[in-house]
C-alpha atoms as a PDB file:
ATOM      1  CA  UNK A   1       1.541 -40.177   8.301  1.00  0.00           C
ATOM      2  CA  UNK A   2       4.078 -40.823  11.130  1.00  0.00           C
ATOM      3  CA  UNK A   3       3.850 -38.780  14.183  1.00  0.00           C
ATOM      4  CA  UNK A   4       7.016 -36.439  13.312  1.00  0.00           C
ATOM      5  CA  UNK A   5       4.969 -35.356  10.415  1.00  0.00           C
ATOM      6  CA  UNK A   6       1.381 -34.844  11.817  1.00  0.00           C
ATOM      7  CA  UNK A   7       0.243 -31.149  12.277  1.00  0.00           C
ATOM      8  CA  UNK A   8      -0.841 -29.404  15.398  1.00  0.00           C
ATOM      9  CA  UNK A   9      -2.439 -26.055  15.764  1.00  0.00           C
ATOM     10  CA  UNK A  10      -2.126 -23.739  18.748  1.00  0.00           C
ATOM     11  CA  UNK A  11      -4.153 -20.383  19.946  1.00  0.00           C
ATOM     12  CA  UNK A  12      -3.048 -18.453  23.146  1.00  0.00           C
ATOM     13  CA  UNK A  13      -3.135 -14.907  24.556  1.00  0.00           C
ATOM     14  CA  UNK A  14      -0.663 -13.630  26.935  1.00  0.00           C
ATOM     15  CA  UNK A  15       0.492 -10.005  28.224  1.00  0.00           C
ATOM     16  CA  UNK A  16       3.539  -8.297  26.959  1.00  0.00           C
ATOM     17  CA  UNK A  17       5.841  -7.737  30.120  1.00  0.00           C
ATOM     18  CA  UNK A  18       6.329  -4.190  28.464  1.00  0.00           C
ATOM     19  CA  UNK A  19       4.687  -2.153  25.653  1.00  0.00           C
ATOM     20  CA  UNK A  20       7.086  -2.974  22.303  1.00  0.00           C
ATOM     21  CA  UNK A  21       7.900   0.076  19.944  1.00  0.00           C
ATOM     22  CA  UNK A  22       7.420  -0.870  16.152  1.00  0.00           C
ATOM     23  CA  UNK A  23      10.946  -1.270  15.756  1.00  0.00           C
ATOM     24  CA  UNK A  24      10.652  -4.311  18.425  1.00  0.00           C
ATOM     25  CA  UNK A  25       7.534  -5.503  16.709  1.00  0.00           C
ATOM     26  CA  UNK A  26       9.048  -6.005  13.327  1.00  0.00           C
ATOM     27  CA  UNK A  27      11.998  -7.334  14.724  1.00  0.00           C
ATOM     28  CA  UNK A  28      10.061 -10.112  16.481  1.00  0.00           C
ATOM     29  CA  UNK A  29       7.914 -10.735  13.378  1.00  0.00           C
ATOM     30  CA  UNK A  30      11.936 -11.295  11.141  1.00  0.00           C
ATOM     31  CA  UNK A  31      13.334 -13.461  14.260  1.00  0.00           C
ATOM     32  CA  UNK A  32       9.905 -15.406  14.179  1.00  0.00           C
ATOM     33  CA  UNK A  33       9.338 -15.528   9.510  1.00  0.00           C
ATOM     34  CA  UNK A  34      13.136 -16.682  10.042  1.00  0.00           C
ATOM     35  CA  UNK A  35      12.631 -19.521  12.878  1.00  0.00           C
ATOM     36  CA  UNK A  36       9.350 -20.219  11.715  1.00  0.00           C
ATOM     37  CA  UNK A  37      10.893 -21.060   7.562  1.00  0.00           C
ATOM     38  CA  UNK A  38      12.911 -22.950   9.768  1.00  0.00           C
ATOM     39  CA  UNK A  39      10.545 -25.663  11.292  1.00  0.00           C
ATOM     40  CA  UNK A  40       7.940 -25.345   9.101  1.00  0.00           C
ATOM     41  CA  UNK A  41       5.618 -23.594  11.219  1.00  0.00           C
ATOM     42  CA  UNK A  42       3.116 -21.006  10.052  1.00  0.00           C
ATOM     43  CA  UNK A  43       0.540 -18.431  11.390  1.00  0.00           C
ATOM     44  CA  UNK A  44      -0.370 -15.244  12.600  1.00  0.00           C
ATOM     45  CA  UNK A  45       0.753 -12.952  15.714  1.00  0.00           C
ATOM     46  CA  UNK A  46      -1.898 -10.478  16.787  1.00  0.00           C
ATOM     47  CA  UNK A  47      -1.059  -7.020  18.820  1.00  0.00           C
ATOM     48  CA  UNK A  48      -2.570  -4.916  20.737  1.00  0.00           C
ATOM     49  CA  UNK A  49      -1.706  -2.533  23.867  1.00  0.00           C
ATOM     50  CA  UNK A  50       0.435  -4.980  25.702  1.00  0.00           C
ATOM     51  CA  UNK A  51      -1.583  -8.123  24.531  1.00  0.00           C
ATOM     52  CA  UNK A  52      -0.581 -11.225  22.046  1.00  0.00           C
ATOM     53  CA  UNK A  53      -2.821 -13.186  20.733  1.00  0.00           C
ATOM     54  CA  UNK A  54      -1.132 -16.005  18.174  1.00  0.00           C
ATOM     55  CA  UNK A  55      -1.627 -18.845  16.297  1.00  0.00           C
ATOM     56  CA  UNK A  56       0.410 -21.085  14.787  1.00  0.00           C
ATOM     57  CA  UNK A  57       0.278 -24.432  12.697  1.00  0.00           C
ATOM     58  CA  UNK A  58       2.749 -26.981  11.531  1.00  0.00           C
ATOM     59  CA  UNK A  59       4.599 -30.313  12.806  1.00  0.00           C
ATOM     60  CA  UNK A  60       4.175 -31.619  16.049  1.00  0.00           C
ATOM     61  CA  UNK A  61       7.396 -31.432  17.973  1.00  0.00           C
ATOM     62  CA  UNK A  62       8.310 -28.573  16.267  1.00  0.00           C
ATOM     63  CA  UNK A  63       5.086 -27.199  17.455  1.00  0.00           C
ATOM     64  CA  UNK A  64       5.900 -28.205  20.942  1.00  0.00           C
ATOM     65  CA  UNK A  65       9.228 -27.050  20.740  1.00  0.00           C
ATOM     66  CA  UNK A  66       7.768 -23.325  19.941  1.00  0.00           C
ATOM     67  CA  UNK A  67       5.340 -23.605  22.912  1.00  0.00           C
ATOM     68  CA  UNK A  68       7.985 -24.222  24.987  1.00  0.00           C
ATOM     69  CA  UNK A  69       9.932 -21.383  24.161  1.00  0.00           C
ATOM     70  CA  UNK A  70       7.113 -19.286  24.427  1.00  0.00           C
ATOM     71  CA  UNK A  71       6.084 -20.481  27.943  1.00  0.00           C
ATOM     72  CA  UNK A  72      10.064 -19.423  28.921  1.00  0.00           C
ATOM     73  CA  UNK A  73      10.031 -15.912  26.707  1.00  0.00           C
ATOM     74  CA  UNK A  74      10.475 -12.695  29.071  1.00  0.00           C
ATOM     75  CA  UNK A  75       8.771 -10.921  26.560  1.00  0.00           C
ATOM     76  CA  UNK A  76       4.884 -13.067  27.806  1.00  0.00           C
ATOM     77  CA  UNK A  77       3.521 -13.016  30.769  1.00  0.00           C
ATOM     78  CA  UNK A  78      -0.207 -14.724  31.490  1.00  0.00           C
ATOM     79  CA  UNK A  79      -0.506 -16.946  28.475  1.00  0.00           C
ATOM     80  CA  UNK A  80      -3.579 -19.039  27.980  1.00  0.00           C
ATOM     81  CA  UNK A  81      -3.565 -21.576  25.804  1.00  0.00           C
ATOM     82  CA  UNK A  82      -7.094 -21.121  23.554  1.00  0.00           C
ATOM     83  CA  UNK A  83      -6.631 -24.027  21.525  1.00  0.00           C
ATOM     84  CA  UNK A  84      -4.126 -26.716  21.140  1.00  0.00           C
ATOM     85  CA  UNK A  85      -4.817 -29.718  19.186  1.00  0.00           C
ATOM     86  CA  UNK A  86      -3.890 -32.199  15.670  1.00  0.00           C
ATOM     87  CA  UNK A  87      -5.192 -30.924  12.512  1.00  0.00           C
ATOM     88  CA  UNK A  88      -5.805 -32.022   9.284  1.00  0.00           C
ATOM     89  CA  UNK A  89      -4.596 -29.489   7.307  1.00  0.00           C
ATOM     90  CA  UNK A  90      -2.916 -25.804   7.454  1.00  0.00           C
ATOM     91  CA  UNK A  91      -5.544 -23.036   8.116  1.00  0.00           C
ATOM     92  CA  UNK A  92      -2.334 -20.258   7.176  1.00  0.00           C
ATOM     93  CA  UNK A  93      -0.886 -22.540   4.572  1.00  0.00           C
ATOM     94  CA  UNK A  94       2.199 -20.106   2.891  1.00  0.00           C
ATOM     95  CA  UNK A  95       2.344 -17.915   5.724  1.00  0.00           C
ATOM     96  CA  UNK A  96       5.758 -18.160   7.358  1.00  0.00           C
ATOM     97  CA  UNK A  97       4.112 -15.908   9.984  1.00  0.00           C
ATOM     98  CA  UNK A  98       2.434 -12.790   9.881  1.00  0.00           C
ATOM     99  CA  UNK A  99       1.341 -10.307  12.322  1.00  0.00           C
ATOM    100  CA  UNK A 100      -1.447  -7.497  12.626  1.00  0.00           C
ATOM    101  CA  UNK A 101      -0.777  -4.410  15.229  1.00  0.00           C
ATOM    102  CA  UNK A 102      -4.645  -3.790  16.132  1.00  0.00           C
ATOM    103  CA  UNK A 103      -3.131  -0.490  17.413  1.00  0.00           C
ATOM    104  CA  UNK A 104      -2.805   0.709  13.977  1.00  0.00           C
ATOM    105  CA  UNK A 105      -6.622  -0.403  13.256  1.00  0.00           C
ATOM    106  CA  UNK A 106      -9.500   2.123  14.230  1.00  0.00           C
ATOM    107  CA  UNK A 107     -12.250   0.689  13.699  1.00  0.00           C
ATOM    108  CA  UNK A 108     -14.803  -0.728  15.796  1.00  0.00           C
ATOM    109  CA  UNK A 109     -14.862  -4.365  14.050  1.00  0.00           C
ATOM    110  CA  UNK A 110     -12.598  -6.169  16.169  1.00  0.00           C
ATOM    111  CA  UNK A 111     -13.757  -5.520  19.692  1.00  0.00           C
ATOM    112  CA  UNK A 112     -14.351  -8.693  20.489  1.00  0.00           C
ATOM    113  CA  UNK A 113     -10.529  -9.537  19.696  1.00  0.00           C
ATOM    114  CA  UNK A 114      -9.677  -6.368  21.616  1.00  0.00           C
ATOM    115  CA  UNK A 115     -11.444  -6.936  24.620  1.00  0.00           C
ATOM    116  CA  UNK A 116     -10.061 -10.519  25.238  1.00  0.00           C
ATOM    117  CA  UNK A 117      -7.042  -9.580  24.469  1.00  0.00           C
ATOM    118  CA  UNK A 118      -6.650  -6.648  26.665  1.00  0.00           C
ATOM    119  CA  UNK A 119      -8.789  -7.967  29.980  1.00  0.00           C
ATOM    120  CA  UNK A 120      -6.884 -11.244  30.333  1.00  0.00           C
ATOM    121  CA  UNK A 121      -9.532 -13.170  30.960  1.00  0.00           C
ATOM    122  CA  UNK A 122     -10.710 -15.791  29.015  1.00  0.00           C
ATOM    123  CA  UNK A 123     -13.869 -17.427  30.601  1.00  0.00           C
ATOM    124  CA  UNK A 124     -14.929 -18.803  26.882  1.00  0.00           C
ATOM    125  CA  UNK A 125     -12.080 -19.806  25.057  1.00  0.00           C
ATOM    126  CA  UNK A 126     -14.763 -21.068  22.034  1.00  0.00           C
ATOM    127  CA  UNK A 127     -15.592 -17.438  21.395  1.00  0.00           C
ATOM    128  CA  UNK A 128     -11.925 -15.851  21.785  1.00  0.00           C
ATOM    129  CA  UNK A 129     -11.011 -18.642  18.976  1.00  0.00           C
ATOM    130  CA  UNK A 130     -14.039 -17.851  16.731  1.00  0.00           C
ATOM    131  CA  UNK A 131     -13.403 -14.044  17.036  1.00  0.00           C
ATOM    132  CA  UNK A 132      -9.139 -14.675  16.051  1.00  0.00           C
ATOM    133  CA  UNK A 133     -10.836 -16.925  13.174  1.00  0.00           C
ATOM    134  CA  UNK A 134     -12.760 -14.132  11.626  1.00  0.00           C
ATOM    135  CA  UNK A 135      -9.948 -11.594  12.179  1.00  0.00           C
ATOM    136  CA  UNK A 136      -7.710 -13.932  10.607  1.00  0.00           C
ATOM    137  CA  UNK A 137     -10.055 -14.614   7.597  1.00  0.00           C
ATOM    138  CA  UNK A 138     -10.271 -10.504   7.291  1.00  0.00           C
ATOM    139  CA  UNK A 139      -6.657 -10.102   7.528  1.00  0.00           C
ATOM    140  CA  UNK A 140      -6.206 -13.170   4.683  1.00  0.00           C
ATOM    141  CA  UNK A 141      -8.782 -11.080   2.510  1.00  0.00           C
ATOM    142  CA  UNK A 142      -6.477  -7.727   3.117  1.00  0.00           C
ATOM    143  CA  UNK A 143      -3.253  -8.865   2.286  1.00  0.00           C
END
């Protein structure tokens, strides 16, 4: 496989410099499905008072190119990068990019996502990814 068409995975949080509306949320999640189709890059955005938590999958510079624009977005603000590394194969194979609004979820079983998320402070980044796993196997299951 030549190195253009090798796959890398990356997990980060970050703060939202402002609280977005729904209306702002499902625009991001079009502008994102749309780029995303684009460059062959798939995943999952994660929301939840002021916090993102996202992972995404798919060739290697256009992987970097995302993180890049990400890093420069006025919309993020104290990323962390969780987890950035080749992979094998697609863990959201066929998903252009979804997202979950945790907001909308009230339930108890995603604390562990929420707290992370919302504290900014990621002294484990092994146990952030392993919770965003399980929520994204859930979510997988749901839709």
């Amino acid at each position: 496989m030549s190195a253009s068409m090798e796959l890398y995975r990356v997990a980060y949080v970050s703060n939202a410099t402002r609280a977005l509306g729904r209306q702002e949320l499902d625009s991001l999640l079009a502008t994102s499905r749309r780029n995303n189709e684009r460059d062959g890059i798939s995943g999952l955005l994660v929301y939840d008072a002021g916090a993102f938590m996202q992972v995404f999958e798919g060739p290697t510079e256009a992987i970097e190119s995302l993180v890049r624009r990400i890093e420069h977005d006025p919309r993020h603000t104290s990323i962390v990068f969780l987890s950035a590394g080749p992979i094998e194969q697609r863990y959201f194979e066929g998903w252009g990019m979804d997202m979950a609004n945790l907001d909308r979820v009230d339930d108890t079983t995603h604390d562990t996502l929420r707290e992370y998320m919302r504290s900014n402070h990621v002294s484990d980044r092994a146990t952030v990814f392993r919770a965003l796993r399980l929520f994204c196997e859930e979510h997988a299951r749901q839709g």
